[in-house]
Protein backbone atom coordinates (compact mmCIF):
# COMPACT_ATOMS: atom_id res chain seq x y z
CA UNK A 1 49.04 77.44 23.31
CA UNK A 2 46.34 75.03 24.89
CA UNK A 3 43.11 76.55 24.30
CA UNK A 4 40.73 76.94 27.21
CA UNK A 5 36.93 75.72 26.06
CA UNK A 6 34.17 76.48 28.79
CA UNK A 7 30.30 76.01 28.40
CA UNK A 8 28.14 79.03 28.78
CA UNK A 9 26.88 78.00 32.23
CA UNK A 10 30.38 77.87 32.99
CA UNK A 11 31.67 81.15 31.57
CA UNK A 12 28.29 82.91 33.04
CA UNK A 13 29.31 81.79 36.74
CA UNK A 14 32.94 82.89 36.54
CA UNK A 15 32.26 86.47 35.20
CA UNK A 16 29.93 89.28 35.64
CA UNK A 17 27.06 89.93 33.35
CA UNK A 18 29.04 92.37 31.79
CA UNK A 19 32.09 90.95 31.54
CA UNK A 20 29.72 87.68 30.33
CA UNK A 21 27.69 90.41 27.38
CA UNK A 22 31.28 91.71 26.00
CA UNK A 23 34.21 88.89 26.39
CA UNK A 24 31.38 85.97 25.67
CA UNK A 25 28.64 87.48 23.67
CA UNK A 26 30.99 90.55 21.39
CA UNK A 27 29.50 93.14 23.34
CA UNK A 28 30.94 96.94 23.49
CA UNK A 29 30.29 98.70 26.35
CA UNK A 30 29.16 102.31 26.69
CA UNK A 31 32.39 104.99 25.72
CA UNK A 32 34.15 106.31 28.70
CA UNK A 33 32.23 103.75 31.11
CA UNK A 34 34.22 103.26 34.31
CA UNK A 35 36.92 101.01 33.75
CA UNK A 36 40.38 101.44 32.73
CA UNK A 37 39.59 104.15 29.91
CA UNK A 38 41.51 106.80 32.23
CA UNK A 39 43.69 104.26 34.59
CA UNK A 40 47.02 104.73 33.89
CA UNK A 41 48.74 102.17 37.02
CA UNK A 42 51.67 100.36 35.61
CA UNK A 43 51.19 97.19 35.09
CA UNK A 44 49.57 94.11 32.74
CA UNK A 45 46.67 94.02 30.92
CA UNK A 46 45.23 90.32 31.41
CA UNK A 47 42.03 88.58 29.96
CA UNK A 48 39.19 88.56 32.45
CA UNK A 49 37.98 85.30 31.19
CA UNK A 50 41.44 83.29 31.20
CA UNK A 51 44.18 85.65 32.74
CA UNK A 52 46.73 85.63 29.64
CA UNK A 53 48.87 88.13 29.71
CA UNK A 54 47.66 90.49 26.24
CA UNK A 55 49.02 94.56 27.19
CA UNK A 56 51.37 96.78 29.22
CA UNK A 57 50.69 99.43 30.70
CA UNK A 58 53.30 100.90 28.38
CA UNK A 59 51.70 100.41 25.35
CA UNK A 60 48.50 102.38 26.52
CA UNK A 61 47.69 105.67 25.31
CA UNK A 62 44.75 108.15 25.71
CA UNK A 63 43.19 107.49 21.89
CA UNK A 64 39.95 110.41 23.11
CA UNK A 65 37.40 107.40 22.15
CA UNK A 66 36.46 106.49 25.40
CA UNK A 67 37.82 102.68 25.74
CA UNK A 68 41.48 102.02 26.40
CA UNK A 69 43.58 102.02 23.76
CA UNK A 70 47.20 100.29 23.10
CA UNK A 71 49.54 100.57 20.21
CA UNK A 72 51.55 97.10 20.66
CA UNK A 73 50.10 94.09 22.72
CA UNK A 74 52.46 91.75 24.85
CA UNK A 75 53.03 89.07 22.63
CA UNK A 76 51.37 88.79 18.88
CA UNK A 77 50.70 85.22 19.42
CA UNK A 78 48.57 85.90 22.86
CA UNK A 79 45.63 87.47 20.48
CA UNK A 80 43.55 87.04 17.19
CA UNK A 81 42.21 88.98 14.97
CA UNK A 82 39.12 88.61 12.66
CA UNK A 83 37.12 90.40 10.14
CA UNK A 84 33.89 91.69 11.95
CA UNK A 85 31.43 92.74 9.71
CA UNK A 86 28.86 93.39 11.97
CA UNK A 87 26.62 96.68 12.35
CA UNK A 88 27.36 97.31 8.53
CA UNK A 89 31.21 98.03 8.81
CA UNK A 90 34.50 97.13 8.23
CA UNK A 91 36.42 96.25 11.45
CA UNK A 92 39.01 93.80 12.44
CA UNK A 93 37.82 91.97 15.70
CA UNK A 94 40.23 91.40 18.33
CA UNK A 95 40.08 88.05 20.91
CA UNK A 96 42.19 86.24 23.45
CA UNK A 97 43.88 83.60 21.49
CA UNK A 98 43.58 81.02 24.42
CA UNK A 99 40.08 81.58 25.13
CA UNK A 100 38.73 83.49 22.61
CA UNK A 101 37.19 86.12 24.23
CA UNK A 102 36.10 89.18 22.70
CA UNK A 103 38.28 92.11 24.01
CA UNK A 104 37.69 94.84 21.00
CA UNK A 105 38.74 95.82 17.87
CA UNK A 106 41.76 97.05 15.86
CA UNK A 107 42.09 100.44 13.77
CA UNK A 108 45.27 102.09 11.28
CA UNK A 109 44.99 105.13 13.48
CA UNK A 110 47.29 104.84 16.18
CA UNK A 111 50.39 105.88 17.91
CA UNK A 112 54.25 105.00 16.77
CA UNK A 113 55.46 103.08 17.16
CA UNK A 114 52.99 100.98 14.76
CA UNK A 115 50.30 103.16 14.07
CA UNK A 116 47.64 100.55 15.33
CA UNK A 117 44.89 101.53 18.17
CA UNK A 118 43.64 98.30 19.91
CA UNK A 119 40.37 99.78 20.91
CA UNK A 120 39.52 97.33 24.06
CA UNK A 121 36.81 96.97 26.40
CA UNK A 122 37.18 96.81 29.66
CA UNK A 123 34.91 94.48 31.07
CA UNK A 124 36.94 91.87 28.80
CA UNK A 125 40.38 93.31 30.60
CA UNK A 126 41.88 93.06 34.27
CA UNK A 127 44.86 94.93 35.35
CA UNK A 128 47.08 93.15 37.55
CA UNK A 129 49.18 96.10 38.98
CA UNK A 130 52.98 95.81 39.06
CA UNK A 131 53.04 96.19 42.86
CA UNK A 132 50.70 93.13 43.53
């Protein structure tokens, strides 16, 4: 996968400040902020920064956190994960492989089928709805 590399400048006039704080800076925004924590529209989870394609609709389930939440994402190789030890925890840190945006984090506490919970933000998401 070709990578996508921006500058800041660059990253800062294609998104919104928030979008910019969260998918550029490994921001979380506030629990149960409006967003897609209650949307449940079929369709495909996307990267707000790049567009890949990183959840389904399917996959999403109501994890009572306040972000969305998704057991399986499209395709392994569309997203990374790395040890965040920020705000003295623990957490696996989960990012756009093509851009590397920030888009949440991972936790063992999920749904079959895999038990995960990709607890997203977002601001670092778009939803492009099956009937578009």
């Amino acid at each position: 996968m070709d990578k996508i590399s921006k500058t800041e400048t660059e990253w800062r006039a294609q998104l919104s400040d928030e979008a910019f704080y969260v998918a550029r800076g490994k921001g979380t925004e506030r629990p149960f902020s409006p967003g897609y924590n209650s949307c449940y529209d079929a369709g495909t989870y996307t990267c707000v920064c790049c567009g890949l394609e990183l959840f389904s609709s399917k996959a999403k389930f109501d994890s009572g956190t306040g972000w969305p939440s998704f057991h399986t994402p499209l395709a392994a190789r569309n997203i990374t994960e790395e040890e965040d030890k920020s705000l003295f925890m623990r957490r696996t840190e989960v990012m756009c492989a093509r851009c590397d945006a920030h888009l949440g984090h991972l936790f063992p506490d999920g749904p079959a089928p895999t038990g995960l919970r990709y607890c997203l933000n977002s601001a670092s998401l778009r939803l492009v709805k099956d009937d578009e």
